[in-house]
Protein backbone atom coordinates (compact mmCIF):
# COMPACT_ATOMS: atom_id res chain seq x y z
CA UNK A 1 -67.09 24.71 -54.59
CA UNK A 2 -67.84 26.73 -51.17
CA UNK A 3 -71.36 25.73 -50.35
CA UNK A 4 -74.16 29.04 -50.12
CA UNK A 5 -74.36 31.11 -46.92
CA UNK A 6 -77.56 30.69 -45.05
CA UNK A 7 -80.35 32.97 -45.00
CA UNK A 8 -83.64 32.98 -43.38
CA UNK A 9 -86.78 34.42 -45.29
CA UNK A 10 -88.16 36.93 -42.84
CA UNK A 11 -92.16 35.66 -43.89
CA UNK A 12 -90.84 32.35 -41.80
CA UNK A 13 -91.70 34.51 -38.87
CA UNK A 14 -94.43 37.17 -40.38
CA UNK A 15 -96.46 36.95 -37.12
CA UNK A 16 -93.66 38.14 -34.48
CA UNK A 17 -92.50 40.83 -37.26
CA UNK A 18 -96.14 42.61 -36.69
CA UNK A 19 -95.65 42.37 -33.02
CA UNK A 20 -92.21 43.56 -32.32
CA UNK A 21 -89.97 43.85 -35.25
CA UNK A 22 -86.48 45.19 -33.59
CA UNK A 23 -87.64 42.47 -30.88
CA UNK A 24 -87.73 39.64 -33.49
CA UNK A 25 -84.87 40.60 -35.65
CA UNK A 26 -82.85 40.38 -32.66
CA UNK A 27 -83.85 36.99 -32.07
CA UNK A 28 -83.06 35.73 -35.18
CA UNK A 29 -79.31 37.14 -34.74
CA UNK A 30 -79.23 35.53 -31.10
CA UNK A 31 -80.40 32.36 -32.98
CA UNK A 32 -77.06 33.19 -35.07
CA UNK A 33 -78.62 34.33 -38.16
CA UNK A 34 -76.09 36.98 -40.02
CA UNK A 35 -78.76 37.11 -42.95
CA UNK A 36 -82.17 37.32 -44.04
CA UNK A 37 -84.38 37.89 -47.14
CA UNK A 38 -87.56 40.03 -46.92
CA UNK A 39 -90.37 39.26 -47.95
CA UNK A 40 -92.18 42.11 -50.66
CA UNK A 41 -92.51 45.26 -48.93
CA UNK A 42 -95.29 46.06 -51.05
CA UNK A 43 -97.25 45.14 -54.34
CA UNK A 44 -96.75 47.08 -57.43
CA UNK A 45 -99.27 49.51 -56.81
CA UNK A 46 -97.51 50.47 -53.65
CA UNK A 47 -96.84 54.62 -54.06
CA UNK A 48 -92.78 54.09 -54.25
CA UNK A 49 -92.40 57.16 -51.41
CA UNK A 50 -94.36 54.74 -49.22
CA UNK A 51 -91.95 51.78 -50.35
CA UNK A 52 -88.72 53.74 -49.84
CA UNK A 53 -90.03 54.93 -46.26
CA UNK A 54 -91.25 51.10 -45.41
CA UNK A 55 -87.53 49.64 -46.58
CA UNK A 56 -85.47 52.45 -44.67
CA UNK A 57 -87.42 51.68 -41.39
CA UNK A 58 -86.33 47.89 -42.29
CA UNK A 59 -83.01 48.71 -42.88
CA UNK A 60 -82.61 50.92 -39.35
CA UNK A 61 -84.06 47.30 -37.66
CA UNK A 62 -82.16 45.19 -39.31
CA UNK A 63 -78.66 47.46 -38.77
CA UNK A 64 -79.59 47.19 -34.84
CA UNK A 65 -79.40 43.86 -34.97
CA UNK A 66 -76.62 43.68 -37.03
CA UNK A 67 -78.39 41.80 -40.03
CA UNK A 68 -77.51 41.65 -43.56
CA UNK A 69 -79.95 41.19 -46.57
CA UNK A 70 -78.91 38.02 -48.92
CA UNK A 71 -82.14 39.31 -51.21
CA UNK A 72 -85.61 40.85 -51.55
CA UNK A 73 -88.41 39.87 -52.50
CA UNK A 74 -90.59 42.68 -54.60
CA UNK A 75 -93.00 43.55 -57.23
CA UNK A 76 -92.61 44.45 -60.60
CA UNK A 77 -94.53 47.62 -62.01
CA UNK A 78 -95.29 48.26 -65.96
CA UNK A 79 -94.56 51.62 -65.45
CA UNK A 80 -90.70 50.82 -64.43
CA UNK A 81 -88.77 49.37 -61.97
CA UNK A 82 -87.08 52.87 -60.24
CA UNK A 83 -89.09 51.30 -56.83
CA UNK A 84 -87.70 48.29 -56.80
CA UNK A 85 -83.93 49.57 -57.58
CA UNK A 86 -84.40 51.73 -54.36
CA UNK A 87 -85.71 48.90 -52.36
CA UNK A 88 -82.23 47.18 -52.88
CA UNK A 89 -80.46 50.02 -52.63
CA UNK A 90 -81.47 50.84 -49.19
CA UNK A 91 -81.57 47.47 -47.79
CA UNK A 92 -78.09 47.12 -49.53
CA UNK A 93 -78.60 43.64 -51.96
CA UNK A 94 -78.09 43.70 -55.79
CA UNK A 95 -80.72 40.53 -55.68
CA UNK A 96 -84.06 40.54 -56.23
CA UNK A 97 -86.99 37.86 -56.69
CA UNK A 98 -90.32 37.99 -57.88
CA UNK A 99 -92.36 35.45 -55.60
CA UNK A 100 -95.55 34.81 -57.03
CA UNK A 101 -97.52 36.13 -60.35
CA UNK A 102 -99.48 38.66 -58.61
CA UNK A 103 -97.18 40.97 -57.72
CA UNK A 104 -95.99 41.65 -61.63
CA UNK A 105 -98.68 43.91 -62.77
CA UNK A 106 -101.16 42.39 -64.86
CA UNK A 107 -100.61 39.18 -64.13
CA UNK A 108 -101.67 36.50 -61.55
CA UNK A 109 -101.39 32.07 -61.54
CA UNK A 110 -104.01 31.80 -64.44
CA UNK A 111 -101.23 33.75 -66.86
CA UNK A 112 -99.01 30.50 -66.75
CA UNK A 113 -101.98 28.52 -67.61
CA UNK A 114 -101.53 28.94 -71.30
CA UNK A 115 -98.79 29.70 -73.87
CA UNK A 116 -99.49 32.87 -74.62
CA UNK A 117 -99.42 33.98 -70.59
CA UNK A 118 -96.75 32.31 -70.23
CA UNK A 119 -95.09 34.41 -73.05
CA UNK A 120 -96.30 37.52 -71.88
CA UNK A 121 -95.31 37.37 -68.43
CA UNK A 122 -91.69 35.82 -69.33
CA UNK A 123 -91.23 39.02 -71.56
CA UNK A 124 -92.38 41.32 -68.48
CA UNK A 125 -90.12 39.96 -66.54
CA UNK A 126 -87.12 39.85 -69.33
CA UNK A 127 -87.75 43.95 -69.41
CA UNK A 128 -87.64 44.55 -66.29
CA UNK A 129 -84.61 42.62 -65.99
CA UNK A 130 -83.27 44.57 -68.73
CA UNK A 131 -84.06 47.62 -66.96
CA UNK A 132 -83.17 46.82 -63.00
CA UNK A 133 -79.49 44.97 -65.03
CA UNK A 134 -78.84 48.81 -66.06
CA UNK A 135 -78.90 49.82 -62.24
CA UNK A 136 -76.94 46.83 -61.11
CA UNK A 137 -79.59 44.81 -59.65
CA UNK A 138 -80.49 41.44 -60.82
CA UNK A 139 -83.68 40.12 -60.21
CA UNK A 140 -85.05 36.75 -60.54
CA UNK A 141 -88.25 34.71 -60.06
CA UNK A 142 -89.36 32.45 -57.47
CA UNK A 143 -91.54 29.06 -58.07
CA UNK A 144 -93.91 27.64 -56.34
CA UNK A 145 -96.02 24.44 -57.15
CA UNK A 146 -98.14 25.81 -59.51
CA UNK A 147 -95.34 26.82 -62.26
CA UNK A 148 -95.24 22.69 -62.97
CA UNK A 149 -99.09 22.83 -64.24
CA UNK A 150 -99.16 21.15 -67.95
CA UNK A 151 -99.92 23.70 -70.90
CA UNK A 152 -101.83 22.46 -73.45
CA UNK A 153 -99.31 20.37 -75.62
CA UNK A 154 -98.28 18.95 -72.52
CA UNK A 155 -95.24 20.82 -71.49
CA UNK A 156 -94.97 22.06 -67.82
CA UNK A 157 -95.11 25.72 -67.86
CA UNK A 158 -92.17 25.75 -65.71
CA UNK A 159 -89.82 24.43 -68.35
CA UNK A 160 -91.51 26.87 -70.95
CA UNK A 161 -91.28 29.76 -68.58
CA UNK A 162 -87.70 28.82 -68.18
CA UNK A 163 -86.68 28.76 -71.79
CA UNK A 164 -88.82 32.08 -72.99
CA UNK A 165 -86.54 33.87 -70.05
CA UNK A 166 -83.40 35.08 -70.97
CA UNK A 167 -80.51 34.10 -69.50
CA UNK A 168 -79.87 36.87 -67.27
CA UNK A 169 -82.65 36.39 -65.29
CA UNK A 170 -81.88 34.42 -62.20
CA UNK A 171 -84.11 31.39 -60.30
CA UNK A 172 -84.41 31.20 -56.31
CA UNK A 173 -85.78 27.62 -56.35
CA UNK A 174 -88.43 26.56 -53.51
CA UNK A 175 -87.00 23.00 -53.14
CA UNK A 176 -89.78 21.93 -51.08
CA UNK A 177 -92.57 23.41 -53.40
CA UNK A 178 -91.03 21.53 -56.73
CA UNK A 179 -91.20 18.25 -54.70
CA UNK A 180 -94.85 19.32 -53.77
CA UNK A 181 -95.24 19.88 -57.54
CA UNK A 182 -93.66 15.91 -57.95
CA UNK A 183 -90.48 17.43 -59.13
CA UNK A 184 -87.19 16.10 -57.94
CA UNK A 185 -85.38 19.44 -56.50
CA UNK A 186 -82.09 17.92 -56.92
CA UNK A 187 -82.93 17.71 -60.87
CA UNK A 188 -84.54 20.94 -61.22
CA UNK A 189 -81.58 22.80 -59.56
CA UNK A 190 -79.01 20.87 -62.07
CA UNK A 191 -81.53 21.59 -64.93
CA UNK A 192 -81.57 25.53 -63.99
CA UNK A 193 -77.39 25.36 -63.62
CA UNK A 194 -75.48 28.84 -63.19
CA UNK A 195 -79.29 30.57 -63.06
CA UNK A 196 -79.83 29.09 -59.92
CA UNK A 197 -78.24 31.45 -57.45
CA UNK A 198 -80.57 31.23 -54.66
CA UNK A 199 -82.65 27.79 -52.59
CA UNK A 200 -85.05 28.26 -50.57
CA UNK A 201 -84.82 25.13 -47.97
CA UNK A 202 -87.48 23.70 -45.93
CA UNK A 203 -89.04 20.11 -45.19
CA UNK A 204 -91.98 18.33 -44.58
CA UNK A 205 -94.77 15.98 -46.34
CA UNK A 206 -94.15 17.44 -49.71
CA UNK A 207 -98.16 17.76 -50.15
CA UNK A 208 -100.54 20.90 -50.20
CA UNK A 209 -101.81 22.51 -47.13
CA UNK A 210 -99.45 20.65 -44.83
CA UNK A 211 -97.06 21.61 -41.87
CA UNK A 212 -93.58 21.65 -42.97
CA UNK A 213 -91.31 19.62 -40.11
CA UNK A 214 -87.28 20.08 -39.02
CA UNK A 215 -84.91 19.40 -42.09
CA UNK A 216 -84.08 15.89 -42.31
CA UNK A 217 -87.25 14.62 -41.15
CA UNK A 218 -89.74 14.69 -44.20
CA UNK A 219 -89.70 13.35 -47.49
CA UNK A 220 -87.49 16.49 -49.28
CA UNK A 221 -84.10 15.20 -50.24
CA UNK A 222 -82.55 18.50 -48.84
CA UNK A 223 -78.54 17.27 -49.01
CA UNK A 224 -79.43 15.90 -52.57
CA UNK A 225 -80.47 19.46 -53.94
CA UNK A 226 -77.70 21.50 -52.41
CA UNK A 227 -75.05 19.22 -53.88
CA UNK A 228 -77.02 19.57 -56.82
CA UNK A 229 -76.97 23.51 -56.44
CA UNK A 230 -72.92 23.81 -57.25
CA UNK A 231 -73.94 27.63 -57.69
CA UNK A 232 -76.62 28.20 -55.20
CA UNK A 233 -75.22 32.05 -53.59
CA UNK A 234 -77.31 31.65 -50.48
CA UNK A 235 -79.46 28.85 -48.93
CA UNK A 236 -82.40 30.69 -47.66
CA UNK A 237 -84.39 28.64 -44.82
CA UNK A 238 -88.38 29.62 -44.76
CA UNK A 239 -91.64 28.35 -43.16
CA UNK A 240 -94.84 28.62 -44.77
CA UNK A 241 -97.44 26.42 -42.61
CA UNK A 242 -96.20 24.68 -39.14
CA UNK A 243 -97.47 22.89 -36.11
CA UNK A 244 -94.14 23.53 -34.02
CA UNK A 245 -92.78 27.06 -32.68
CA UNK A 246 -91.58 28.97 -35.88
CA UNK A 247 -88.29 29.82 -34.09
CA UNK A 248 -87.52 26.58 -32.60
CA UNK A 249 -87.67 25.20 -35.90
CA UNK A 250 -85.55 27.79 -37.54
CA UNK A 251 -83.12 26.53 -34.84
CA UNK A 252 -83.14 23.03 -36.10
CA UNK A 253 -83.20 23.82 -39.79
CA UNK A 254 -80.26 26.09 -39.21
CA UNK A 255 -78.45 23.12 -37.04
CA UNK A 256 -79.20 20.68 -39.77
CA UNK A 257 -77.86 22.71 -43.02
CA UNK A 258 -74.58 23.56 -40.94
CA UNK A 259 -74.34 20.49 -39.16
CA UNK A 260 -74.23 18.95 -42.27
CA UNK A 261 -72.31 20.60 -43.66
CA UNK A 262 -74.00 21.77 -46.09
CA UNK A 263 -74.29 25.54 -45.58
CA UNK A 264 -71.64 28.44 -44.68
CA UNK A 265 -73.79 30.79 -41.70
């Protein structure tokens, strides 16, 4: 099977984006980026005339450099998911990803911290997938550590979260944030099967509030996963916390996943 296409999540480089966005995007295309995933252009409070203008001014940056969008990040409103549809519309991706609790209305990291949140926010998200399928997007959800937290009974809410969702509803799994959680990527990824469409791929100690380090030099078994990931789409490189230059280390992550061969660019 053709391995995924790399990506690079624009929050990797949230800093130089406030500075000098056309200036940074540009960069990342000199660095030989074709793709990248934003990060949420807004939470789900965000007036949607706002969101539309804040993607289209994205979009005009991104065409400049000649940049495509693998995905987007967003927010998930209980009033309907119109916002979101136009998001991916104008940024030109039928994938989207919920990244965190907070941004679905309602709903933060203490809702997976019981059975009953978990149900609730699995069924939020199972409507709006519903709704956003009718428009031709699909959307997904993104983990971090937290998701692998036991519920009472025992059961990580991860795997519960996972089987109240249905099947439609795609995962973009943090690799390095399940193996912070003490989860082996390569068997969440098999686990998750044909649901798993997108990885985000980084490296490092694998512990909480530390810098994350070039691909192939921390304790993530990053060739492991991807083999696991038979149908991973894209393979989406991201830095959350660093010591080193943000784009020098984009540079080696991006040698490492194609010099492996384990990425398409």
């Amino acid at each position: 099977m053709r391995p995924g296409t790399l990506a690079v999540q624009l929050y990797s480089v949230i800093d130089a984006l406030e500075a000098d966005r056309p200036g940074t995007l540009a960069r990342l295309a000199a660095l030989g980026f074709r793709h990248v995933e934003p990060f949420a252009l807004g939470l789900w409070n965000t007036p949607p005339d706002e969101l539309a203008a804040t993607a289209r001014a994205l979009r005009a940056d991104l065409d400049e450099a000649g940049l495509g969008v693998s995905s987007v990040h967003i927010a998930v409103s209980a009033d309907g998911q119109a916002a979101a549809v136009e998001i991916c519309r104008i940024l030109g991706t039928d994938t989207a990803f919920v990244p965190i609790p907070w941004l679905v209305d309602g709903f933060d990291e203490r809702s997976l911290e019981s059975h009953d949140g978990v149900r609730a926010f699995a069924g939020r998200l199972n409507e709006a997938a519903r709704e956003m399928a009718g428009a031709g997007i699909r959307l997904g959800y993104h983990n971090h550590h937290f998701e692998w937290a036991r519920l009472p009974g025992g059961a990580h809410a991860f795997d519960v979260l996972w089987d109240l969702l249905d099947p439609e509803v795609l995962a973009e799994v943090d690799v390095y944030w399940a193996a912070v959680a003490g989860q082996d990527p390569a068997e969440v990824l098999e686990r998750l099967g044909e649901r798993a469409m997108a990885a985000h791929v980084k490296d490092g100690p694998a512990t909480l509030d530390t810098a994350q380090t070039p691909i192939g030099t921390g304790d993530v078994d990053i060739p492991a996963a991807l083999r696991a990931g038979t149908h991973l789409r894209w393979h989406i490189t991201e830095i959350d916390r660093t010591e080193a230059d943000r784009f020098e280390l984009l540079t080696a992550n991006r040698q490492a996943l194609l010099g492996g061969g384990l990425t398409v660019p």
